[in-house]
C-alpha atoms as a PDB file:
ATOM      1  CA  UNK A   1     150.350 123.478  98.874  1.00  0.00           C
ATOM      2  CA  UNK A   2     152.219 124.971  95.730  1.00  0.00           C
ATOM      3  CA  UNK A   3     151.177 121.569  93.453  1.00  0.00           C
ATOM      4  CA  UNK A   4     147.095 122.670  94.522  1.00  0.00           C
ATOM      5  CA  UNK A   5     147.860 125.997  93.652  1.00  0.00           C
ATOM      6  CA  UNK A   6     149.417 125.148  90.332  1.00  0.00           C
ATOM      7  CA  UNK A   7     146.431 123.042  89.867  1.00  0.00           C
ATOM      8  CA  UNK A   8     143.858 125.412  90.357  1.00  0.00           C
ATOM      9  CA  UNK A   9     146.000 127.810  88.466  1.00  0.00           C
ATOM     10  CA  UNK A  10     145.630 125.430  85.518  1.00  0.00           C
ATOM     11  CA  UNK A  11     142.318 124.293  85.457  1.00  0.00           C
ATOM     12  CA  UNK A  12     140.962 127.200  83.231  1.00  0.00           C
ATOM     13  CA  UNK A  13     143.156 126.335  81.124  1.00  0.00           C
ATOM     14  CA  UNK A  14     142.593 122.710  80.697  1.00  0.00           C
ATOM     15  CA  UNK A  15     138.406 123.057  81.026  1.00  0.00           C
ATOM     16  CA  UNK A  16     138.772 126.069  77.972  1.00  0.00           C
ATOM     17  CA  UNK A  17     140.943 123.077  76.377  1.00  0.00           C
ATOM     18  CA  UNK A  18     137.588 120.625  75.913  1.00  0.00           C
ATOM     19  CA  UNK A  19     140.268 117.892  75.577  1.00  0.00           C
ATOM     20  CA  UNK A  20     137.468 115.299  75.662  1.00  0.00           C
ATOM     21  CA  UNK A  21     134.529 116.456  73.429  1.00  0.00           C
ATOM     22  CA  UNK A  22     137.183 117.679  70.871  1.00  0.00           C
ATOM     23  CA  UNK A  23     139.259 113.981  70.639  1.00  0.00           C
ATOM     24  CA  UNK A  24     135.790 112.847  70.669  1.00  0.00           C
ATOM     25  CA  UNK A  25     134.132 114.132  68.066  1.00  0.00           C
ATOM     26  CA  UNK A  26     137.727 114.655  65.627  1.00  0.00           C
ATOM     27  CA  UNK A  27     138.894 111.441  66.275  1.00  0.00           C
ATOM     28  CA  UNK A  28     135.785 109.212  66.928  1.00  0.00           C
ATOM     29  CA  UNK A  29     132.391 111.086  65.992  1.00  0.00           C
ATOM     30  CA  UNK A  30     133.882 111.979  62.419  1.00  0.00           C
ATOM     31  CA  UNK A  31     135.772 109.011  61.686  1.00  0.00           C
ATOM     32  CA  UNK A  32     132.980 106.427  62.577  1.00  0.00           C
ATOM     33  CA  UNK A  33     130.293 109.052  60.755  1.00  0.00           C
ATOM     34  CA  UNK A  34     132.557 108.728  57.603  1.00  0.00           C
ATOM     35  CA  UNK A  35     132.751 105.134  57.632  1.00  0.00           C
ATOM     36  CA  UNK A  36     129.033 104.798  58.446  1.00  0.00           C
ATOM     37  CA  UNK A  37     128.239 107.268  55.524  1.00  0.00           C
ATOM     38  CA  UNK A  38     130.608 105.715  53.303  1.00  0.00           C
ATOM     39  CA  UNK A  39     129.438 102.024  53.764  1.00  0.00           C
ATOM     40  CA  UNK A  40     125.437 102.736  53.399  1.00  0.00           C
ATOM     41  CA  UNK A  41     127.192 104.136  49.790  1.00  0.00           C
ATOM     42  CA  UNK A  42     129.014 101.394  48.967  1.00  0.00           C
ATOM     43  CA  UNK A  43     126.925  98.800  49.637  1.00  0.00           C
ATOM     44  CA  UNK A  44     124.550  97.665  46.244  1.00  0.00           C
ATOM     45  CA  UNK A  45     121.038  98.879  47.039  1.00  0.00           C
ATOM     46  CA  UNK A  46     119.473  95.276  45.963  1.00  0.00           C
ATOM     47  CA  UNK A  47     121.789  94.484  49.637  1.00  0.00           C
ATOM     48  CA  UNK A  48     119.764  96.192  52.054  1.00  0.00           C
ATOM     49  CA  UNK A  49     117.756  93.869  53.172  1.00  0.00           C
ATOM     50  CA  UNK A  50     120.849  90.926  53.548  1.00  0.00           C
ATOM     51  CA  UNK A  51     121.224  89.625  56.602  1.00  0.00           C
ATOM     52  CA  UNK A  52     124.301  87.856  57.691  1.00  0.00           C
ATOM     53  CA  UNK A  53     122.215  84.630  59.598  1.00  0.00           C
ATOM     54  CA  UNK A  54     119.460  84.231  60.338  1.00  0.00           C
ATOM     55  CA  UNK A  55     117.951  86.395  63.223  1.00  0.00           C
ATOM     56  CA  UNK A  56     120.611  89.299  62.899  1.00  0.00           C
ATOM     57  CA  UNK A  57     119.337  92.971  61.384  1.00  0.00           C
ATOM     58  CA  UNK A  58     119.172  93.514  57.924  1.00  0.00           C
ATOM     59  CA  UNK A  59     122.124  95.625  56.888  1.00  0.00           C
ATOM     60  CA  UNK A  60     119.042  98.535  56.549  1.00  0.00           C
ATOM     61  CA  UNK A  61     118.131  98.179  60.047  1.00  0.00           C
ATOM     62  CA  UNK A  62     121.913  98.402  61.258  1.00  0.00           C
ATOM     63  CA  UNK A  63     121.572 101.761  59.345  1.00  0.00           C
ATOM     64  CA  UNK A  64     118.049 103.047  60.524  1.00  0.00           C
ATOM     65  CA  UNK A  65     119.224 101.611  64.345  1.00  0.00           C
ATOM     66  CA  UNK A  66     122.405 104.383  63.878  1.00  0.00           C
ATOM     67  CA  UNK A  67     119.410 106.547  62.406  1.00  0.00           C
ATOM     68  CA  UNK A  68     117.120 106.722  65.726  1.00  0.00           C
ATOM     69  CA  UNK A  69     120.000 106.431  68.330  1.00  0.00           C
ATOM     70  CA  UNK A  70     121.815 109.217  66.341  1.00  0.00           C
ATOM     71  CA  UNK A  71     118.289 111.335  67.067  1.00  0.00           C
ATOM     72  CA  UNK A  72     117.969 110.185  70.590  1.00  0.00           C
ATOM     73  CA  UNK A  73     120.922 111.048  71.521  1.00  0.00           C
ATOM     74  CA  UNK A  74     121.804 113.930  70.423  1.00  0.00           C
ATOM     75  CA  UNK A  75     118.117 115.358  71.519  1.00  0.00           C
ATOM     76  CA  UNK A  76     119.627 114.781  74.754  1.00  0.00           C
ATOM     77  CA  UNK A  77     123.083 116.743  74.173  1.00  0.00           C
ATOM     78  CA  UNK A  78     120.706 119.920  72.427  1.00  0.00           C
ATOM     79  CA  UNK A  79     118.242 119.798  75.322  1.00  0.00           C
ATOM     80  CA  UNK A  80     114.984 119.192  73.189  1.00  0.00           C
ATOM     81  CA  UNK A  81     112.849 116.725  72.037  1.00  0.00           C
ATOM     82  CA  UNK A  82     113.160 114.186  69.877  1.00  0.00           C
ATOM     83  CA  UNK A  83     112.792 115.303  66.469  1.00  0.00           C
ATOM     84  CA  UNK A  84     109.946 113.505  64.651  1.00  0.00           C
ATOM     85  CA  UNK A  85     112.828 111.933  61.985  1.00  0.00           C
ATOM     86  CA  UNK A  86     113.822 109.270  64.832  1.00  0.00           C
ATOM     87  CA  UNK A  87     110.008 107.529  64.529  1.00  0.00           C
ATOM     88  CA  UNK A  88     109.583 107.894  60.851  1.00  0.00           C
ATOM     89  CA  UNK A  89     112.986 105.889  60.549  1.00  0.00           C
ATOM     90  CA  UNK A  90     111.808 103.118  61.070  1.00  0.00           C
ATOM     91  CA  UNK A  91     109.625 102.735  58.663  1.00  0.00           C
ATOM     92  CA  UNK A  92     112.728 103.010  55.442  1.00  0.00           C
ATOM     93  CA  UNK A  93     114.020 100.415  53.334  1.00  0.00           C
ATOM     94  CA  UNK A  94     115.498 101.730  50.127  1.00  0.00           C
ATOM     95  CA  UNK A  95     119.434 102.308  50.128  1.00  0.00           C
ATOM     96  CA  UNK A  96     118.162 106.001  49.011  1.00  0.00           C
ATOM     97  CA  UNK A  97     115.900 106.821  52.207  1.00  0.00           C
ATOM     98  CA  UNK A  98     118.097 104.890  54.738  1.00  0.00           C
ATOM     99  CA  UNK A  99     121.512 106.296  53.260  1.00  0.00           C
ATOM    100  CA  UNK A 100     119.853 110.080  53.461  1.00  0.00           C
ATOM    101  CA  UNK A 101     118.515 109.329  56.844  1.00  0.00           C
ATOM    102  CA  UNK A 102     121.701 108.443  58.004  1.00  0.00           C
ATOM    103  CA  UNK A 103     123.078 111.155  56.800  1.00  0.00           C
ATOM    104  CA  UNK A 104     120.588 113.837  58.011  1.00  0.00           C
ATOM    105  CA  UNK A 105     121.232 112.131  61.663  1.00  0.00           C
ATOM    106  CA  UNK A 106     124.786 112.475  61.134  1.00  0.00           C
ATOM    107  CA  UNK A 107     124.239 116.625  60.559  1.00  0.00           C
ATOM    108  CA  UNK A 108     121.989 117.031  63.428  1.00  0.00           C
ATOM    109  CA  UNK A 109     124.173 115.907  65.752  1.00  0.00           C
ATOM    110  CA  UNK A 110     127.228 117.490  64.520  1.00  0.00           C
ATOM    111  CA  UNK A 111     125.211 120.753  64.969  1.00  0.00           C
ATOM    112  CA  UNK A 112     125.142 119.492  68.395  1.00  0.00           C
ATOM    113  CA  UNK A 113     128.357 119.007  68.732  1.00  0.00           C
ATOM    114  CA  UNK A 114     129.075 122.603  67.753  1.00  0.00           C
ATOM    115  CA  UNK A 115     127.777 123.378  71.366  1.00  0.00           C
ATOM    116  CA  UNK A 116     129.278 120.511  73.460  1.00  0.00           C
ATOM    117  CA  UNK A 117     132.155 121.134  75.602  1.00  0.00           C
ATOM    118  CA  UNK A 118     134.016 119.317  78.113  1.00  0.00           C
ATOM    119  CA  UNK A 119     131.602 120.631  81.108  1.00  0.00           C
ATOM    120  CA  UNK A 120     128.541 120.583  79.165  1.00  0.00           C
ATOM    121  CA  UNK A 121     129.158 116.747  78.202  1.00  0.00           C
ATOM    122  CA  UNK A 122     129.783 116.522  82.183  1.00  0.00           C
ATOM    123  CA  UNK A 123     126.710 118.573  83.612  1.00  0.00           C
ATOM    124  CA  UNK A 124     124.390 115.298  84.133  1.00  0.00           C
ATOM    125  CA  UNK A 125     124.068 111.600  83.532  1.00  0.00           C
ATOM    126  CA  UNK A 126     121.482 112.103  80.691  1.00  0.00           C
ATOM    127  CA  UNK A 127     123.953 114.348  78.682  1.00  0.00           C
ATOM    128  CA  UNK A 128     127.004 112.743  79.734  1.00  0.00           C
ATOM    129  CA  UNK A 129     125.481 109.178  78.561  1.00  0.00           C
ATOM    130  CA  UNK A 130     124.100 110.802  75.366  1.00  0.00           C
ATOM    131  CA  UNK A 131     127.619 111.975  74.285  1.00  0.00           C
ATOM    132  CA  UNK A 132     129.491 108.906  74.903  1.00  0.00           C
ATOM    133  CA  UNK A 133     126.664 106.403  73.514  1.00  0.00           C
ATOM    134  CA  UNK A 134     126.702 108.781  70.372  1.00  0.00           C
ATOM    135  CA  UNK A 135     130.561 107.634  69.729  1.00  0.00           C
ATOM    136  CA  UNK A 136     130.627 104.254  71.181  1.00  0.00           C
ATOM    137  CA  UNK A 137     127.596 103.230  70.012  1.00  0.00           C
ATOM    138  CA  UNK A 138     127.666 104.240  66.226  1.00  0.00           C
ATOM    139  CA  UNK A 139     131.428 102.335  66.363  1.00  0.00           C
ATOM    140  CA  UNK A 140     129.684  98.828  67.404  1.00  0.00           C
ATOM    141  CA  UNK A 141     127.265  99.209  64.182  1.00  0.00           C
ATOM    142  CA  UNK A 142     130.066 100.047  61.898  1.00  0.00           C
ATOM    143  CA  UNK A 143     131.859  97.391  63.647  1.00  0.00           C
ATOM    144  CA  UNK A 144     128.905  94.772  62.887  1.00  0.00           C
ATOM    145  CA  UNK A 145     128.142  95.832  58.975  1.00  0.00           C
ATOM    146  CA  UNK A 146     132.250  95.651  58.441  1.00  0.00           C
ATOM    147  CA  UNK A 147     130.864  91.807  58.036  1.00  0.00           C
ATOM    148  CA  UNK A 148     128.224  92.375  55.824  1.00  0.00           C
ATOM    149  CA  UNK A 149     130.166  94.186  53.553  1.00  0.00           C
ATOM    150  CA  UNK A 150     133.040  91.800  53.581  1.00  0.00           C
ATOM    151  CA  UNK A 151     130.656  89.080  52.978  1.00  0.00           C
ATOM    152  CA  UNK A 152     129.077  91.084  49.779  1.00  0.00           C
ATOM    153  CA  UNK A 153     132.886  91.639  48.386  1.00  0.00           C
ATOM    154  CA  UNK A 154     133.261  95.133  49.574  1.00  0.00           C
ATOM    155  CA  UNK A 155     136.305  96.520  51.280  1.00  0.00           C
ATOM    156  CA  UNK A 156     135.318  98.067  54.430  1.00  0.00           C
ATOM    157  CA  UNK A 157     135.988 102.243  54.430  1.00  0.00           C
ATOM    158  CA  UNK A 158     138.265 102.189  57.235  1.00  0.00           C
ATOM    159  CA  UNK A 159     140.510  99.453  55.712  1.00  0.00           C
ATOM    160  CA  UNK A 160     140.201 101.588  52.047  1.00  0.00           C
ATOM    161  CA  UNK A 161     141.248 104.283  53.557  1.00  0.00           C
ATOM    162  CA  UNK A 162     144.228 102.720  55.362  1.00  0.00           C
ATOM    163  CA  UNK A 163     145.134 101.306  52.047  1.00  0.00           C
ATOM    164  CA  UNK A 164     144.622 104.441  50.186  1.00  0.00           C
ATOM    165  CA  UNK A 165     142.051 102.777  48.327  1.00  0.00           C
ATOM    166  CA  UNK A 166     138.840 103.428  47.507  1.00  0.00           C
ATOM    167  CA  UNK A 167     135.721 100.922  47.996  1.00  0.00           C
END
């Protein structure tokens, strides 16, 4: 009886906490928008449309895929519809309108981040898959263009930055 009591004692405390969205966003939602940002900078513009084999996305699409998901998603965590930004993605090429896509993505859903906390990101299956696909999701593309880069003589952001180095 006194361990449920101490437990119900401390769950305001914990919930005020937002131990989830905050790790979330600090360590995984900035770090991966970073190295996404980062990497649509560093690689040449003329390598946009490289593809690693044959039948893979161009290192563009990788970019515009992070682009739309980014919107989807984080529709979902501000309650609203989708803003018009995620369809006219698809249409970009140039390093220019793919990198400032990317990036515009990136701000609208940290503005929706501003608002999550650990019960909102909890309070249904849409949200709660919205707010972990935004993380997890936007780590497997960096994970995939690490090899185009790599292949094109770049250094990878997240291995610069361990290194202290820049790209």
């Amino acid at each position: 009886m006194r361990i449920l009591l101490y437990g119900v004692l401390a769950l305001p405390t914990l919930e005020a906490q937002n131990y989830l969205t905050t790790t979330a966003t600090e360590r995984y939602f900035n770090v991966v928008r970073r190295n996404l940002e980062a990497s649509a900078e560093a690689m040449p513009a003329e390598k946009y449309g490289f593809r690693l084999t044959e039948g893979q996305m161009t290192f563009a699409e990788w970019l515009v895929h992070s682009t739309q998901r980014n919107y989807s998603d984080c529709a979902a965590l501000k309650s609203e519809s989708v803003p018009e930004a995620e369809r006219l993605a698809a249409n970009l090429k140039t390093k220019a309108d793919v990198g400032k896509a990317l990036k515009d993505s990136f701000a609208y859903c940290a503005e929706a981040l501003k608002n999550m906390d650990d019960q909102k990101a909890a309070s249904s299956d849409r949200v709660s898959y919205a707010f972990l696909h935004l993380v997890v999701h936007n780590n497997e593309i960096y994970g995939n263009i690490v090899g185009y880069l790599r292949v094109s003589g770049i250094v990878p952001p997240s291995t610069a930055a361990r290194k202290g180095k820049k790209n």
